[in-house]
C-alpha atoms as a PDB file:
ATOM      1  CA  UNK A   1      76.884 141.076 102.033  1.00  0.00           C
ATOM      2  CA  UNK A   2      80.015 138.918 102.815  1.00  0.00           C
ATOM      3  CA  UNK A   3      83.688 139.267 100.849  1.00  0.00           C
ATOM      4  CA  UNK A   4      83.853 137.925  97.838  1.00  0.00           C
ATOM      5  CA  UNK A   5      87.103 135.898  97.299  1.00  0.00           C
ATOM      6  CA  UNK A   6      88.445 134.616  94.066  1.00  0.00           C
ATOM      7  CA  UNK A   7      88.873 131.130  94.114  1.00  0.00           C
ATOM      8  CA  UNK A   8      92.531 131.229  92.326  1.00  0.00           C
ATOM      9  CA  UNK A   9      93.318 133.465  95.227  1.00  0.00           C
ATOM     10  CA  UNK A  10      92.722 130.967  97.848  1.00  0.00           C
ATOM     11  CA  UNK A  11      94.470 128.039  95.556  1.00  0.00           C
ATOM     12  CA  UNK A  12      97.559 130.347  95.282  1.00  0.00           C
ATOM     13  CA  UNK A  13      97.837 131.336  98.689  1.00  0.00           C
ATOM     14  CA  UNK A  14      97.003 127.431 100.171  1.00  0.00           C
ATOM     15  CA  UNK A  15      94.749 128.117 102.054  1.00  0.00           C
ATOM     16  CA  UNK A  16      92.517 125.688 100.344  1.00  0.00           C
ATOM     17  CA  UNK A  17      93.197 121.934  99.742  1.00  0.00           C
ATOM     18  CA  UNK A  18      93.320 120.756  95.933  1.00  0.00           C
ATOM     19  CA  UNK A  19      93.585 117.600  95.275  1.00  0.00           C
ATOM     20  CA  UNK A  20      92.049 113.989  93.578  1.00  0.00           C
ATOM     21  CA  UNK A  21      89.597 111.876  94.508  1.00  0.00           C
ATOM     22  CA  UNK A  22      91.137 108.216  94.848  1.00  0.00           C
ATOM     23  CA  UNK A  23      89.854 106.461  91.831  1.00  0.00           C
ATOM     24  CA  UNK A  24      87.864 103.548  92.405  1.00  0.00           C
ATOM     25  CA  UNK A  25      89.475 100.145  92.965  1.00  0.00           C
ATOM     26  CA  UNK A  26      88.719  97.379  90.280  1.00  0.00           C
ATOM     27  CA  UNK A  27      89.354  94.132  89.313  1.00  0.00           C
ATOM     28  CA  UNK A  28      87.954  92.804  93.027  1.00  0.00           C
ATOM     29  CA  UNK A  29      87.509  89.226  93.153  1.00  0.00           C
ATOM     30  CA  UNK A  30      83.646  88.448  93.987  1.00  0.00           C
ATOM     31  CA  UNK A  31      83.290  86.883  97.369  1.00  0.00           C
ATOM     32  CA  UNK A  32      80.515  85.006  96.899  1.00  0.00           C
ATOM     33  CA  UNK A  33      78.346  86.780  99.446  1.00  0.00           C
ATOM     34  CA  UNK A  34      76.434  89.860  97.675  1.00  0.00           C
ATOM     35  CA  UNK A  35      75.648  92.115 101.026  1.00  0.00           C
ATOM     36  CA  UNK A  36      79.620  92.014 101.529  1.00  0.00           C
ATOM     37  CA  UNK A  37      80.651  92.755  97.800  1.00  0.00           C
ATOM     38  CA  UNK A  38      77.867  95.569  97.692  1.00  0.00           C
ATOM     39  CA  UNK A  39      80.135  97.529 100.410  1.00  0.00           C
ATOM     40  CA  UNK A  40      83.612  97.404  99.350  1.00  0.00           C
ATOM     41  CA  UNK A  41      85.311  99.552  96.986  1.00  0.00           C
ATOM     42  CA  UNK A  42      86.542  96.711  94.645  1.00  0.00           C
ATOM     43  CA  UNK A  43      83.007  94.828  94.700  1.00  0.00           C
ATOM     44  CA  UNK A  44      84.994  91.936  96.121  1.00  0.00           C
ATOM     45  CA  UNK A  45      88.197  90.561  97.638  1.00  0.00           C
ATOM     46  CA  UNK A  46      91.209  93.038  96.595  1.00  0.00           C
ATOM     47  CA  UNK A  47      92.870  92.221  93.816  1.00  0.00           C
ATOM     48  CA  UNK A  48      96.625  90.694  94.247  1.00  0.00           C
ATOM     49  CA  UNK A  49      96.218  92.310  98.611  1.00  0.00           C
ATOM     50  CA  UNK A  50      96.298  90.804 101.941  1.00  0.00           C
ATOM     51  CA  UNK A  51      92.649  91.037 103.400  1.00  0.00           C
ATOM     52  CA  UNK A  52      92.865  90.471 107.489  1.00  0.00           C
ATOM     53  CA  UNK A  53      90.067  89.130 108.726  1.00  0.00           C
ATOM     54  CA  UNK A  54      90.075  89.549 113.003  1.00  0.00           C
ATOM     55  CA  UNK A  55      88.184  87.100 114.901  1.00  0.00           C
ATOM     56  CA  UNK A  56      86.550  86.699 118.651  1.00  0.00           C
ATOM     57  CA  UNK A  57      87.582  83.098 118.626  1.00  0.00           C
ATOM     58  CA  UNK A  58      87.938  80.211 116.498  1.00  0.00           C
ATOM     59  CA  UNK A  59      85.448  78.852 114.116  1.00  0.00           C
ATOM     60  CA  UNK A  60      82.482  81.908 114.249  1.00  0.00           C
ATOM     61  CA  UNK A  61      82.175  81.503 110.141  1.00  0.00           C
ATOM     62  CA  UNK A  62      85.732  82.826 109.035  1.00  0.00           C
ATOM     63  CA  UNK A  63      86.388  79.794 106.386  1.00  0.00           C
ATOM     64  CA  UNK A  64      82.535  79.748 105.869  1.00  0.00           C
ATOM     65  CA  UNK A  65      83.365  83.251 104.917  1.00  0.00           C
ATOM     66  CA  UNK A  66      85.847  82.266 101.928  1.00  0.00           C
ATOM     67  CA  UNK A  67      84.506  79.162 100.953  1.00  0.00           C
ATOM     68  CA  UNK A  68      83.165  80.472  98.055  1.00  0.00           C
ATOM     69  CA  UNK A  69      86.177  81.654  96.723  1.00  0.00           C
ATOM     70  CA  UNK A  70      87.848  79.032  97.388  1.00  0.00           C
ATOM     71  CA  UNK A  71      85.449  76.706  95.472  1.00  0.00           C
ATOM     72  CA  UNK A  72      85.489  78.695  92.465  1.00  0.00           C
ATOM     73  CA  UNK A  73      89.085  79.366  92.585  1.00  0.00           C
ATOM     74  CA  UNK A  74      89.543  75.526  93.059  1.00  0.00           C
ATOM     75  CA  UNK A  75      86.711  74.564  90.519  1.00  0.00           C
ATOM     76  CA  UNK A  76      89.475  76.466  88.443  1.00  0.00           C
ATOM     77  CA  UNK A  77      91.778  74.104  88.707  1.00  0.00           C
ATOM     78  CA  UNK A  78      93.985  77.265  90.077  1.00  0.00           C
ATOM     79  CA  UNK A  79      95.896  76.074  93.519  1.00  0.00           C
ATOM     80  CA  UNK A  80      94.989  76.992  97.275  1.00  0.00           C
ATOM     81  CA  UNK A  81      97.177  76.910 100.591  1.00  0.00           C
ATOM     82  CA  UNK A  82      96.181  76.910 103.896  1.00  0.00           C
ATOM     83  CA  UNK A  83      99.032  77.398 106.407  1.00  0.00           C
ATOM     84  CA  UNK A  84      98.751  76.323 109.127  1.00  0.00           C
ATOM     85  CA  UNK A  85      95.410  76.065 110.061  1.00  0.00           C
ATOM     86  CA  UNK A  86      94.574  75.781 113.653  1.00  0.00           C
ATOM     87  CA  UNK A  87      92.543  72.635 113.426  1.00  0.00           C
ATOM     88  CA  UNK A  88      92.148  69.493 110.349  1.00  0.00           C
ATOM     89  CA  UNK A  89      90.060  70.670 107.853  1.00  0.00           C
ATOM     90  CA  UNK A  90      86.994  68.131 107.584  1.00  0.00           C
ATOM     91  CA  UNK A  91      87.655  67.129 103.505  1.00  0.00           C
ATOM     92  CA  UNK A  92      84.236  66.146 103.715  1.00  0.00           C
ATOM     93  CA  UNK A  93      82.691  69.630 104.506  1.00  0.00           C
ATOM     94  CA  UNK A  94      84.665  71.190 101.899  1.00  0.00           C
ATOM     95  CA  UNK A  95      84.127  69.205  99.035  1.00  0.00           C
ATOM     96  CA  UNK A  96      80.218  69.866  99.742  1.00  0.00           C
ATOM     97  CA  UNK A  97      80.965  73.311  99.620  1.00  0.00           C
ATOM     98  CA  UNK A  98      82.359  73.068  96.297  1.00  0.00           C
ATOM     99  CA  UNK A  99      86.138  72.677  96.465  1.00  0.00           C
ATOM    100  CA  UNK A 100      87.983  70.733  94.338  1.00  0.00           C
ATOM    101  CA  UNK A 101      90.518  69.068  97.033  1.00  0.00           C
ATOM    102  CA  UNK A 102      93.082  68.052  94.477  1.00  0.00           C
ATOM    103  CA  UNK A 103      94.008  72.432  94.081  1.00  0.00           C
ATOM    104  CA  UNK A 104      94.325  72.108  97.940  1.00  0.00           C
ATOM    105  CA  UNK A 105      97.151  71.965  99.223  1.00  0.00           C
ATOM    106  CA  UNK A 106      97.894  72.054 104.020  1.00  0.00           C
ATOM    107  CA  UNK A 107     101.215  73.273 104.814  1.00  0.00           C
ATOM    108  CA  UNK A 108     101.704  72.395 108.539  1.00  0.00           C
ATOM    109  CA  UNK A 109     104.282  74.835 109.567  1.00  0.00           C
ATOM    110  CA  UNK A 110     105.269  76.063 113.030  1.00  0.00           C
ATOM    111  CA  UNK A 111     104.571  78.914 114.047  1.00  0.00           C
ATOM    112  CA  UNK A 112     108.108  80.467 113.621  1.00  0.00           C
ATOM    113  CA  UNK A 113     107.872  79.757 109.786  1.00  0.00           C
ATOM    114  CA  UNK A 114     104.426  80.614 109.309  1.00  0.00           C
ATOM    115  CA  UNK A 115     104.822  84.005 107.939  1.00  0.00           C
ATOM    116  CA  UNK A 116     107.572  82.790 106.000  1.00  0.00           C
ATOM    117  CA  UNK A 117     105.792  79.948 103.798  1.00  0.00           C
ATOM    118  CA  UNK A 118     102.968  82.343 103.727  1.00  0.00           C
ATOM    119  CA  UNK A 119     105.215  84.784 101.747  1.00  0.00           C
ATOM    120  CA  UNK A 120     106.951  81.993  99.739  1.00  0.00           C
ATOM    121  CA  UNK A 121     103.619  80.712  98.697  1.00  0.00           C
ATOM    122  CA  UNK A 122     102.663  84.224  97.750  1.00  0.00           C
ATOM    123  CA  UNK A 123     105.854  85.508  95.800  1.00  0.00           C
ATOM    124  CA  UNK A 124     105.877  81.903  93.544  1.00  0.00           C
ATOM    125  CA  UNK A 125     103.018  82.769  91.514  1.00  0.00           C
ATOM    126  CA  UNK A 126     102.189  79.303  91.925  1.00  0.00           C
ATOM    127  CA  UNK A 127      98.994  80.062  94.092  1.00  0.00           C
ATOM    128  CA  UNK A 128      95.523  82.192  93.159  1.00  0.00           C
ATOM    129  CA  UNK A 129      94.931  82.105  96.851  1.00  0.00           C
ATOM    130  CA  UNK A 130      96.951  82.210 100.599  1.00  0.00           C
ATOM    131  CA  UNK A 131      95.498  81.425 103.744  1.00  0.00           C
ATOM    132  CA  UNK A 132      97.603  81.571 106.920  1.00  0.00           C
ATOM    133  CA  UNK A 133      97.013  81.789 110.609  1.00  0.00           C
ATOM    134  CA  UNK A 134      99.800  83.535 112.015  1.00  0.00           C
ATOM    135  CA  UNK A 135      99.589  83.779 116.106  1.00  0.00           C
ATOM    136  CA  UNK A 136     101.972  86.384 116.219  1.00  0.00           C
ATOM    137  CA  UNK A 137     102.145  88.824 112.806  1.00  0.00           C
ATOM    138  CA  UNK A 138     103.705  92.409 113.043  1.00  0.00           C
ATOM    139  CA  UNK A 139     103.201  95.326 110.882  1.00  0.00           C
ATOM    140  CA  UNK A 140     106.338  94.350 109.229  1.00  0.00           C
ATOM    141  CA  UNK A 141     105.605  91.191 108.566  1.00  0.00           C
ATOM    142  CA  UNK A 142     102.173  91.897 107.341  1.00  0.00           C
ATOM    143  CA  UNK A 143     103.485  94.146 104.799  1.00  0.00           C
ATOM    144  CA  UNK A 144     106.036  91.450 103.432  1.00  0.00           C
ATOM    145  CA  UNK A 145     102.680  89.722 102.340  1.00  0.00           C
ATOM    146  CA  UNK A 146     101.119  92.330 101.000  1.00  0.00           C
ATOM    147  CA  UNK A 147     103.807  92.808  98.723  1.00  0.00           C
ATOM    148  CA  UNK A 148     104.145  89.411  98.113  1.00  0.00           C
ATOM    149  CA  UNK A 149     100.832  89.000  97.225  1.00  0.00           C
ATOM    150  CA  UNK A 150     101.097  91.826  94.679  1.00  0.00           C
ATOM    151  CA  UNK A 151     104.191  89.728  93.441  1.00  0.00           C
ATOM    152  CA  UNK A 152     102.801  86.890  93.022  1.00  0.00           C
ATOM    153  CA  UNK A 153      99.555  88.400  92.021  1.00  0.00           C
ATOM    154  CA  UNK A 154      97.087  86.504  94.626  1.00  0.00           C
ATOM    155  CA  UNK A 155      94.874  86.911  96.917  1.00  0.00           C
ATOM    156  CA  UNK A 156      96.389  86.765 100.688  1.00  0.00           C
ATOM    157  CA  UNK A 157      94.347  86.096 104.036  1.00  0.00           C
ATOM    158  CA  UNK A 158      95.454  86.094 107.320  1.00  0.00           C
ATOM    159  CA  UNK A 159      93.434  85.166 110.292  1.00  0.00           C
ATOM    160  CA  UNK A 160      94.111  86.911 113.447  1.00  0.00           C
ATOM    161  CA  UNK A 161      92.252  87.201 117.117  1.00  0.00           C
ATOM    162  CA  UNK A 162      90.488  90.058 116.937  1.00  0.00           C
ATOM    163  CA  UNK A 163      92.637  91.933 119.869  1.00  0.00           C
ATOM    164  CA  UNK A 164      94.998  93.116 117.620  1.00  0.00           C
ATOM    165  CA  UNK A 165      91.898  95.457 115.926  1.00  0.00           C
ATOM    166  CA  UNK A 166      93.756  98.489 117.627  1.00  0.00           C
ATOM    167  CA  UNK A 167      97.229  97.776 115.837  1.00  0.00           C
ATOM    168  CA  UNK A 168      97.416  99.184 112.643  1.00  0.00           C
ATOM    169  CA  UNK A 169      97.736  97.092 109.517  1.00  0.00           C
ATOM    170  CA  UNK A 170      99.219  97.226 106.122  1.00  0.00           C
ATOM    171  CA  UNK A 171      96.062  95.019 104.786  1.00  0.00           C
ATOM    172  CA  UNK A 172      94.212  96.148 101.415  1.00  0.00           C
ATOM    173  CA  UNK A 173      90.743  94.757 103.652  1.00  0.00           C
ATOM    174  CA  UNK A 174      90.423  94.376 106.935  1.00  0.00           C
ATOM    175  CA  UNK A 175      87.567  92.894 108.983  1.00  0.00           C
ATOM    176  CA  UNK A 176      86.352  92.130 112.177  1.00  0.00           C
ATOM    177  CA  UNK A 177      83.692  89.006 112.473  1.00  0.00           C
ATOM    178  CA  UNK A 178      81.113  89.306 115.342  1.00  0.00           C
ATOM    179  CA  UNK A 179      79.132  86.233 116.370  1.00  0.00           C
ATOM    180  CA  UNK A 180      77.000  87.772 118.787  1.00  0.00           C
ATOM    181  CA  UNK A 181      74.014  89.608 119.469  1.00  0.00           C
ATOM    182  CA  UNK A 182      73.911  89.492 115.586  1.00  0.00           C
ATOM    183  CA  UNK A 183      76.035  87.856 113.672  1.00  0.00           C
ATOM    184  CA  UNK A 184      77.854  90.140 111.556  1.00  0.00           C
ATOM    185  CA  UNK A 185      80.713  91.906 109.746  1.00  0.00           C
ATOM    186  CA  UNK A 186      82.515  95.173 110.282  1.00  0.00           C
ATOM    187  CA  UNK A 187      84.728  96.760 107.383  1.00  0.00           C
ATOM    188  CA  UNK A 188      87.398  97.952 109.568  1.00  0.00           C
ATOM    189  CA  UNK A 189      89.751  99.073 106.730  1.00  0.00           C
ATOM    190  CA  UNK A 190      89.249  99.493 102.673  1.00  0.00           C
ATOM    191  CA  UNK A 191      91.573 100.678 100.129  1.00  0.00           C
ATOM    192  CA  UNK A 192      89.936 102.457  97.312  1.00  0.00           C
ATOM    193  CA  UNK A 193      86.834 104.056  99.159  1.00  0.00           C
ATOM    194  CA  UNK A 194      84.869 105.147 102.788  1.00  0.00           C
ATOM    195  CA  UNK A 195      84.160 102.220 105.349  1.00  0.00           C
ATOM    196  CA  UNK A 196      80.970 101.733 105.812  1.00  0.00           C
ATOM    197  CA  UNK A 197      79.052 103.212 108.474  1.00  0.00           C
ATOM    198  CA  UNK A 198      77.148 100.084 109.670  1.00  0.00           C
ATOM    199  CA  UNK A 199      77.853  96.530 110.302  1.00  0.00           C
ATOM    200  CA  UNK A 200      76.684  93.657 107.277  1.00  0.00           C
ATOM    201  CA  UNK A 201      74.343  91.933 108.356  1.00  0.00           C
ATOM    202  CA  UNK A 202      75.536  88.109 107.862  1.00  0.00           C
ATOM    203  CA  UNK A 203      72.857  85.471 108.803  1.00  0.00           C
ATOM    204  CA  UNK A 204      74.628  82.422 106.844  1.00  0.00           C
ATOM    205  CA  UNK A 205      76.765  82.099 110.374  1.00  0.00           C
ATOM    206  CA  UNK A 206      75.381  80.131 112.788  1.00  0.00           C
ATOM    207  CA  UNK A 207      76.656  80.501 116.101  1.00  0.00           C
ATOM    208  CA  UNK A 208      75.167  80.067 119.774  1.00  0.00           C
ATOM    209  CA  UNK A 209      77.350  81.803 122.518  1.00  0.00           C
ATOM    210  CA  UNK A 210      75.558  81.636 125.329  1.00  0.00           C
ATOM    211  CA  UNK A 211      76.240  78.116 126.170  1.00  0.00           C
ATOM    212  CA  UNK A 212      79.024  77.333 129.139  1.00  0.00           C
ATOM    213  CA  UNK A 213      80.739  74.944 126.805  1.00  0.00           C
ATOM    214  CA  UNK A 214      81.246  76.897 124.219  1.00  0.00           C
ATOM    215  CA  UNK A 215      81.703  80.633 125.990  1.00  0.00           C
ATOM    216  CA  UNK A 216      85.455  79.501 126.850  1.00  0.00           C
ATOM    217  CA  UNK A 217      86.055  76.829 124.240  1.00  0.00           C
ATOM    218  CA  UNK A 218      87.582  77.461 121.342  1.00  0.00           C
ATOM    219  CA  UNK A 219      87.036  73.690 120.506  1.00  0.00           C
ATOM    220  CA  UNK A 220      83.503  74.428 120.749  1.00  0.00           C
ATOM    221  CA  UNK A 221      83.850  77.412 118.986  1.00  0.00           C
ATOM    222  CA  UNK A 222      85.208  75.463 116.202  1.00  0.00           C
ATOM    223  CA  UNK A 223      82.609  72.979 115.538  1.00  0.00           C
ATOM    224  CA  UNK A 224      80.195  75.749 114.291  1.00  0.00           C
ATOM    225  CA  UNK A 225      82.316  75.979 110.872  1.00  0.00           C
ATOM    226  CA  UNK A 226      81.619  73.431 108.355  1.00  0.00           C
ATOM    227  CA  UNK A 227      85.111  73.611 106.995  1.00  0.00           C
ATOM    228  CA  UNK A 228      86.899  72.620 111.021  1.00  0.00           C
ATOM    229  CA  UNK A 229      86.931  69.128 112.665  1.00  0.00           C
ATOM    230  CA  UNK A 230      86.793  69.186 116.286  1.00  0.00           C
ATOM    231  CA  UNK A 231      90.793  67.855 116.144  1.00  0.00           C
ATOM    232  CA  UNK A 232      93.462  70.266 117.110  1.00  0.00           C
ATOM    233  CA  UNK A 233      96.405  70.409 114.221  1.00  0.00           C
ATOM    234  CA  UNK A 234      99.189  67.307 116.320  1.00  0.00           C
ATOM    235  CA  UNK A 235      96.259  66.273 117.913  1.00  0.00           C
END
């Protein structure tokens, strides 16, 4: 029969690990897509955090992705900001996806001054939601937004290729879109709980690969989101 060993011994001497389980996060913002919510720890968007979403290329379903939100947060009447986005959002897509254009508001900055309206816009309060696509975002920098979105209590996103997967990140939520074989989403990073295991499944994204012109385009990437014209931003 093996040594019995008080428990209070083991505690005193650390040799044993004592400790809290994180609490659940709450107060998540729903994203409008139930498989997605089901597997984070806050049942939705972070509250008040920078969620990074990483991408193979333009337009695989990232703004598909947040439409939702951004229709209820517009139907609201509570203000969104896109900074920057890579191409001219189609007005018409978006308003039959629900969004109220007049709480929308395009902030064409270069990219120098990206990640500093993004913070602005955070930090003001003025704003329920940020989106910004930064082409070249540090961990520094990140973290200024996560902050800032704590400040200014909203919800942050920041669109990056997904080659920078293998850089950390200060992000609450981090994922990584795949278009292809299946399209689908990978919870790279959660506060509050475990990552899941397994990829969601995420058939709302329609997106066809295999053809030349759109292996190498990013234009042709593009027109597979409802919310992207085919027009480059200065186009």
């Amino acid at each position: 029969m093996g040594t019995v060993v008080a428990l209070s011994n083991l505690l005193e001497a650390r040799q044993v690990w004592r400790g809290r389980a994180e609490a659940p996060v709450e107060g998540g913002q729903p994203t409008g897509w139930p498989k997605l919510d089901a597997a984070l720890p806050a049942r939705g968007w972070p509250e008040a955090s920078l969620t990074e979403i990483l991408l193979p290329a333009d337009g695989v379903g990232e703004l598909r992705l947040v439409l939702p939100t951004l229709a209820r947060l517009t139907q609201g009447q509570r203000p969104v900001m896109l900074i920057a986005p890579p191409y001219v959002p189609c007005a018409m897509g978006w308003r039959q996806q629900g969004v109220n254009l007049q709480h929308l508001e395009i902030v064409d900055a270069d990219e120098k001054h990206v990640l500093w309206a993004a913070e602005q816009a955070l930090r003001s309060g003025s704003c329920a939601a940020v989106l910004a696509w930064p082409q070249q975002a540090d961990d520094r920098s990140l973290r200024r937004l996560q902050v800032a979105a704590d400040t200014g209590r909203a919800l942050a996103f920041v669109f990056r290729d997904r080659r920078y997967l293998a850089n950390a990140s200060p992000a609450a939520l981090r994922l990584e879109l795949v278009a292809t074989p299946q399209a689908s989403i990978w919870v790279r990073k959660c506060r509050g709980g475990n990552v899941p295991i397994h990829a969601i499944a995420w058939q709302s994204i329609r997106y066809d690969d295999s053809s030349p012109e759109n292996r190498h385009s990013r234009e042709g990437a593009a027109s597979h989101d409802a919310y992207l014209s085919s027009k480059r931003r200065g186009e």
